[in-house]
C-alpha atoms as a PDB file:
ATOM      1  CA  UNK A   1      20.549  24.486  18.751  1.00  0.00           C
ATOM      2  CA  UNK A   2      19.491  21.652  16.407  1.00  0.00           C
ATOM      3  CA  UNK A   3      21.521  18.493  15.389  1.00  0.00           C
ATOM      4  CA  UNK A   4      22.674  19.496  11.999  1.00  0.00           C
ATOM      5  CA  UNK A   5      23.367  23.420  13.741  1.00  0.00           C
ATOM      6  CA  UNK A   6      25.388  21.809  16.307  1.00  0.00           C
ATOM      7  CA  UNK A   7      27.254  19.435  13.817  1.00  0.00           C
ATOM      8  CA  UNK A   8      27.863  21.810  11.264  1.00  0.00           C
ATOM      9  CA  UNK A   9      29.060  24.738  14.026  1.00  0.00           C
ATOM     10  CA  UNK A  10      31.436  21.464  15.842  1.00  0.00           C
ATOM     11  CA  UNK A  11      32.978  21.203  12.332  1.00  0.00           C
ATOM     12  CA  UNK A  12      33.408  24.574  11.309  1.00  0.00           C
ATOM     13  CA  UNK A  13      35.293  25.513  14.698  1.00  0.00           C
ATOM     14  CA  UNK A  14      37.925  22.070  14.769  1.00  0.00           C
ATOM     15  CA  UNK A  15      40.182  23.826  12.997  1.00  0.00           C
ATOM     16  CA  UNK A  16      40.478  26.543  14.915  1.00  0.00           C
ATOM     17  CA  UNK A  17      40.552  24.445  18.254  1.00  0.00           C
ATOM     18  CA  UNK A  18      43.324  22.106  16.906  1.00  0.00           C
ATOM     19  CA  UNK A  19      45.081  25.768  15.765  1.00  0.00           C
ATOM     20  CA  UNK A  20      45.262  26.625  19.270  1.00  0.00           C
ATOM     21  CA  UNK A  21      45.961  23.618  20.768  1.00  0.00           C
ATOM     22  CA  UNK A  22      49.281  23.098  18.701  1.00  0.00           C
ATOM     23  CA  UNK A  23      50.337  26.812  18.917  1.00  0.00           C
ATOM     24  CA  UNK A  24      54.119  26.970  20.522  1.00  0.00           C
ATOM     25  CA  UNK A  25      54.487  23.181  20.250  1.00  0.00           C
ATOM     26  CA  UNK A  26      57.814  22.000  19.301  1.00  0.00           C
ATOM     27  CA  UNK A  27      58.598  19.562  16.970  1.00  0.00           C
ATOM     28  CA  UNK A  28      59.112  16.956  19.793  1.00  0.00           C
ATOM     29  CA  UNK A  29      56.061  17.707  21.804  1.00  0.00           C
ATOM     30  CA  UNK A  30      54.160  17.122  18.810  1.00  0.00           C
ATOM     31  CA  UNK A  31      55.872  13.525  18.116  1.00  0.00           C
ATOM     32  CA  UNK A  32      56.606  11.798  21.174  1.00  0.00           C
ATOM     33  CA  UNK A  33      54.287   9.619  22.840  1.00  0.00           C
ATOM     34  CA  UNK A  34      53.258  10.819  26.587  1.00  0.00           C
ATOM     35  CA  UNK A  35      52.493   6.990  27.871  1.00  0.00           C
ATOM     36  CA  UNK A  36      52.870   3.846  26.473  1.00  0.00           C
ATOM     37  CA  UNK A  37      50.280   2.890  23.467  1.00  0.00           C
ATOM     38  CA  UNK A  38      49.443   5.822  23.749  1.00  0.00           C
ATOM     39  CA  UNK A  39      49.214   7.532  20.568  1.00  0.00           C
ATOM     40  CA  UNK A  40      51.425  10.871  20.052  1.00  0.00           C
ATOM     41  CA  UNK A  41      49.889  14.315  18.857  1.00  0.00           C
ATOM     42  CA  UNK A  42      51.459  13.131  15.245  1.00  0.00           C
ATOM     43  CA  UNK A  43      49.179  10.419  15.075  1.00  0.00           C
ATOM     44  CA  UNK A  44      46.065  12.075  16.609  1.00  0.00           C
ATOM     45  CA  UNK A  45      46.543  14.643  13.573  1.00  0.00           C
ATOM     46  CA  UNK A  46      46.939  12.021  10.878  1.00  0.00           C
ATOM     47  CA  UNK A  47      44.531  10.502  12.007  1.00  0.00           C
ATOM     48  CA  UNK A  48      41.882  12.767  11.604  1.00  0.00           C
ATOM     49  CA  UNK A  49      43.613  14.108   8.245  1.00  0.00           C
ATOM     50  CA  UNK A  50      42.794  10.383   7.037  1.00  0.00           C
ATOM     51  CA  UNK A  51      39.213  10.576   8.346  1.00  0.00           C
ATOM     52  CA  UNK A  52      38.691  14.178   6.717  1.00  0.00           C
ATOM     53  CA  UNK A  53      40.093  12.738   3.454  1.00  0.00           C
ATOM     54  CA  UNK A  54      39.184   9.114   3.269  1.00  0.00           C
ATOM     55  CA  UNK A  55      35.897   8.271   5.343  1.00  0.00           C
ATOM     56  CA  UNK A  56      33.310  10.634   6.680  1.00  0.00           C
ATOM     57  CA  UNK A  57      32.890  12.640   3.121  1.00  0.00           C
ATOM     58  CA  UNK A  58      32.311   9.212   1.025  1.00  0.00           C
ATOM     59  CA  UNK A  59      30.452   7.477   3.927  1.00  0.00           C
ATOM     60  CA  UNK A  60      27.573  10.767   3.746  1.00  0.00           C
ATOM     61  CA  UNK A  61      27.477  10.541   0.194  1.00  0.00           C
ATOM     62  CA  UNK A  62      27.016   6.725   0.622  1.00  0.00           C
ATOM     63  CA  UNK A  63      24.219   7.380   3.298  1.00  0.00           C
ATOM     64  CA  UNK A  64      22.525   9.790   1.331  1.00  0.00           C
ATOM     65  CA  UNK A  65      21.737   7.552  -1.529  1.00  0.00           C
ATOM     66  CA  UNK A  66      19.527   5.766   0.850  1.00  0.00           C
ATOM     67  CA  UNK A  67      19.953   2.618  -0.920  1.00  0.00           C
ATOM     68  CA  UNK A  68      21.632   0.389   2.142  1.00  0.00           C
ATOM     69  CA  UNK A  69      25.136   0.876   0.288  1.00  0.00           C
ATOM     70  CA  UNK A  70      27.976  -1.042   1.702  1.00  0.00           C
ATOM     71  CA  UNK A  71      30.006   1.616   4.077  1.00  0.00           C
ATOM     72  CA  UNK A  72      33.788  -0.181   4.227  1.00  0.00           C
ATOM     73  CA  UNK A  73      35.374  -0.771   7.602  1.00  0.00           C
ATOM     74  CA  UNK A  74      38.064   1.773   8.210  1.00  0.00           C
ATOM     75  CA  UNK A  75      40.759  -0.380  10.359  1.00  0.00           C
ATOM     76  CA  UNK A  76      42.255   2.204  12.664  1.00  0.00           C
ATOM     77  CA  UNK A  77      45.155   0.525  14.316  1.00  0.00           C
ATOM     78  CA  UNK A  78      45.756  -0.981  10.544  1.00  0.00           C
ATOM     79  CA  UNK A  79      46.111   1.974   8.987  1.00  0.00           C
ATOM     80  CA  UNK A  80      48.383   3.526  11.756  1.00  0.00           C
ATOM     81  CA  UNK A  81      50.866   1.834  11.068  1.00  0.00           C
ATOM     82  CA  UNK A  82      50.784   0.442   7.530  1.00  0.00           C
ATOM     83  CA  UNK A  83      50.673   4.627   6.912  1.00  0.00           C
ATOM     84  CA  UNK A  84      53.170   5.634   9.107  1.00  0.00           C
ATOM     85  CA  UNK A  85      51.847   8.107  11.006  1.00  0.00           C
ATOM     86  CA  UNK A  86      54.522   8.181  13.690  1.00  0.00           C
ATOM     87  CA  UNK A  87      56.907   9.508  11.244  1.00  0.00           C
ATOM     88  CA  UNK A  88      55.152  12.186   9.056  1.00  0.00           C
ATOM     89  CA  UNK A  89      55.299  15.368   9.634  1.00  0.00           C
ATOM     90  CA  UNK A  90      52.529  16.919  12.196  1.00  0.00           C
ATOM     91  CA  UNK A  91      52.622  20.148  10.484  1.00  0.00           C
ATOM     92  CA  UNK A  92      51.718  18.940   6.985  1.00  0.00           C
ATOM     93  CA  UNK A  93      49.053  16.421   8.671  1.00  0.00           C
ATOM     94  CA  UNK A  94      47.201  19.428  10.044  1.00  0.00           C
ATOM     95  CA  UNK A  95      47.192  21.624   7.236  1.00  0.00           C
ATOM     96  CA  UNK A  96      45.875  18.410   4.761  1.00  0.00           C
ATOM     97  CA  UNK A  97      43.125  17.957   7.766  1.00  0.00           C
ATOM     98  CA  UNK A  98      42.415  21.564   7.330  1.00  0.00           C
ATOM     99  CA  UNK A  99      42.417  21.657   3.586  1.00  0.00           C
ATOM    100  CA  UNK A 100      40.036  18.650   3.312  1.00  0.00           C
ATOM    101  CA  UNK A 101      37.637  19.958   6.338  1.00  0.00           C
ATOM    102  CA  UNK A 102      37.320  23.328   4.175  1.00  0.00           C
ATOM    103  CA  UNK A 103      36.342  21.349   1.241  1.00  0.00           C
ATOM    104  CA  UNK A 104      33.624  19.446   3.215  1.00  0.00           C
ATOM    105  CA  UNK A 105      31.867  21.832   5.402  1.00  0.00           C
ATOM    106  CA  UNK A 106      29.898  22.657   2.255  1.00  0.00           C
ATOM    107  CA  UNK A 107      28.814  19.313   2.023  1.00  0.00           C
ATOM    108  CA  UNK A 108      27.912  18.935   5.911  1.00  0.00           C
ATOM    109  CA  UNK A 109      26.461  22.116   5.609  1.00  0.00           C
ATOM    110  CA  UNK A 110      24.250  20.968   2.860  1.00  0.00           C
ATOM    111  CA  UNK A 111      22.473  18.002   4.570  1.00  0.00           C
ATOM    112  CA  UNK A 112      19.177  18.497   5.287  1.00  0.00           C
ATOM    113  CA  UNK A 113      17.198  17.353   8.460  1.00  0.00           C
ATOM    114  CA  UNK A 114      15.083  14.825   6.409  1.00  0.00           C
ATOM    115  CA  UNK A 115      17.935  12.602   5.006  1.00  0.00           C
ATOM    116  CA  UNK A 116      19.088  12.242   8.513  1.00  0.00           C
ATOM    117  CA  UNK A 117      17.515   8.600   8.817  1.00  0.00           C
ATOM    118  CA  UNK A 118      19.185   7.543   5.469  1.00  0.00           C
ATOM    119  CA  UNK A 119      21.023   4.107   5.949  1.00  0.00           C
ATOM    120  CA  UNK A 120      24.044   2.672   4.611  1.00  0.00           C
ATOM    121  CA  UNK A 121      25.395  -0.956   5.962  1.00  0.00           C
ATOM    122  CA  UNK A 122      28.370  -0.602   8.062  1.00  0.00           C
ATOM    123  CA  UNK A 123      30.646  -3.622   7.623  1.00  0.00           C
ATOM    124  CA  UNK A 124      30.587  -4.081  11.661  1.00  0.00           C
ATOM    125  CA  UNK A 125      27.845  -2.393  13.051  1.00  0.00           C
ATOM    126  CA  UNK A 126      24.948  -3.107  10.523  1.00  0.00           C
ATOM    127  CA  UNK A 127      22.462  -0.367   9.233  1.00  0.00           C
ATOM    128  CA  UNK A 128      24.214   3.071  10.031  1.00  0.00           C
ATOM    129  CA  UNK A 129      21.638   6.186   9.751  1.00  0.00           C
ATOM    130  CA  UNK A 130      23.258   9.308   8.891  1.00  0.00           C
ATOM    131  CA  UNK A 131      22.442  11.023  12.159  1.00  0.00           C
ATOM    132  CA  UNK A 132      24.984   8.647  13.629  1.00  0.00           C
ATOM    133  CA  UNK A 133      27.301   9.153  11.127  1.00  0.00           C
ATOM    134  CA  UNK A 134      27.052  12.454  11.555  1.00  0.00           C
ATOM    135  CA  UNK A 135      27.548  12.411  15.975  1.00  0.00           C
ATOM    136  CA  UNK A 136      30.661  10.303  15.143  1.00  0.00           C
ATOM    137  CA  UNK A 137      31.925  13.060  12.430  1.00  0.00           C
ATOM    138  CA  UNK A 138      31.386  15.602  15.352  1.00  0.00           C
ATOM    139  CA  UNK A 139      32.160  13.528  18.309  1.00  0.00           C
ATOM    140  CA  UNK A 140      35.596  12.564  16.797  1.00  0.00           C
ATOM    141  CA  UNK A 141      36.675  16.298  16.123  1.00  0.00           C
ATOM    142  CA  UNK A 142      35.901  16.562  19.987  1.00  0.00           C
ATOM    143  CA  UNK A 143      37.502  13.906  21.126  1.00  0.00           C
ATOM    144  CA  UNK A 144      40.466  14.286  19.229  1.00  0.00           C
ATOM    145  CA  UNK A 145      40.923  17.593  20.046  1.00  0.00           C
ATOM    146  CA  UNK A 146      40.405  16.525  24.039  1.00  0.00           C
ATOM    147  CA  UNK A 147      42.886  13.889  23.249  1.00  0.00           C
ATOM    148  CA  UNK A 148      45.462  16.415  22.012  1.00  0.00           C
ATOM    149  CA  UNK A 149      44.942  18.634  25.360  1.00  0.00           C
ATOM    150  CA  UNK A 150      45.219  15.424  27.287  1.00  0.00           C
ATOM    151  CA  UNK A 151      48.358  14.681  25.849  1.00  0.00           C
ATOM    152  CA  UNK A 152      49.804  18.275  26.324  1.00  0.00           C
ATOM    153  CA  UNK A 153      49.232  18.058  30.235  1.00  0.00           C
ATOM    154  CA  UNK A 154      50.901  14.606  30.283  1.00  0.00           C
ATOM    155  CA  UNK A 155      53.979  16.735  29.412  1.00  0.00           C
ATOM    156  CA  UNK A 156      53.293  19.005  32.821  1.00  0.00           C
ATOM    157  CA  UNK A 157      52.198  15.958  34.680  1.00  0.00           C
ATOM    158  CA  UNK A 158      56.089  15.277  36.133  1.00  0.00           C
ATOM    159  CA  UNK A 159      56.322  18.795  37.754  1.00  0.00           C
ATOM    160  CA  UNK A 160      53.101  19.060  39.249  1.00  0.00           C
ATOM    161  CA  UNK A 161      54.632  17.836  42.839  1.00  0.00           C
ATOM    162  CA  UNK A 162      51.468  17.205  44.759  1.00  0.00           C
ATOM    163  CA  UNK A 163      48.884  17.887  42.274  1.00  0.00           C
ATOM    164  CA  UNK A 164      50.038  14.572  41.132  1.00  0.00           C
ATOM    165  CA  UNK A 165      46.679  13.312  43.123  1.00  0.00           C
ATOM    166  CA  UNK A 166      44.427  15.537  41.609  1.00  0.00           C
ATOM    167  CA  UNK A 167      45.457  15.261  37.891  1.00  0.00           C
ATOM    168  CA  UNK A 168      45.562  11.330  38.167  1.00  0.00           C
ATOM    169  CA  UNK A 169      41.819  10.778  37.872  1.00  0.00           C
ATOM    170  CA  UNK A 170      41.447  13.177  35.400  1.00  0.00           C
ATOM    171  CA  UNK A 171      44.718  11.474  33.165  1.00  0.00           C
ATOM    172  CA  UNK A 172      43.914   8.166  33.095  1.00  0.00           C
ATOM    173  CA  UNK A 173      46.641   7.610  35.137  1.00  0.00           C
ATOM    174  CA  UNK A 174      45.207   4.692  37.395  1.00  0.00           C
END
């Protein structure tokens, strides 16, 4: 599969990973955190709600003028809390992510292989090219969604007796 096939196909199926990560989760298993600064499934969804919204849409139309435009920094811890992730409601975070991931998978789907060296200038990393935009678009739907599995076999992680051993390495549990 090609780059913009596997980008475009990564974004199309988030929503229906997240969908089925979340299914059965209570209202507390969505909104506590499972370590310490750690972030909770709450945040996680915010989080890429504010992404969908906010940043990857205007920074590809920003790439795509190929005219070095100024990409602004998105300060993640910042915006954490200043928005108050930890108390909205995890529900309404994933159906805004959802809503504003249907409105741009005509735009991702729209790129063409011969913009993907467009730069803009990334306030901390310098030129950006849209194929890296692009990974990090895709990439962060992964990890994110990872993250959210993580987090739901923290929750197991006290009743697994001797498995214990086994699940540390793969927890980040020391």
């Amino acid at each position: 599969m090609d780059f913009l096939a596997t980008v475009n196909q990564t974004l199309a199926s988030t929503e229906a990973s997240l969908r089925a990560a979340l299914h059965g989760l209570d209202r507390e298993a969505l909104t506590v955190s499972p370590a310490p600064n750690e972030w909770p499934i709450v945040v996680v969804l915010c989080h890429l709600r504010d992404l969908e919204q906010d940043v990857f849409p205007q920074r590809v139309e920003l790439i795509r003028r190929n005219d070095g435009s100024r990409l602004p920094l998105f300060d993640e811890s910042g915006t954490v809390e200043a928005r108050g992730y930890a108390k909205d409601d995890p529900l309404r975070a994933l159906e805004a992510f959802c809503a504003a991931r249907r409105k741009n998978l005509p735009l991702a789907a729209g790129l063409r292989a011969d913009e993907l060296e467009s730069t803009g200038q990334h306030e901390e990393f310098g030129p950006l090219t849209l194929r890296a935009l692009l990974a990090d678009w895709a990439g962060s739907d992964l990890v994110h969604t990872a993250q959210i599995q993580r987090i739901r076999a923290w929750a197991l992680y006290p009743h697994l007796g001797p498995f214990q051993t086994y699940f540390r390495k793969f927890m980040r549990l020391g």
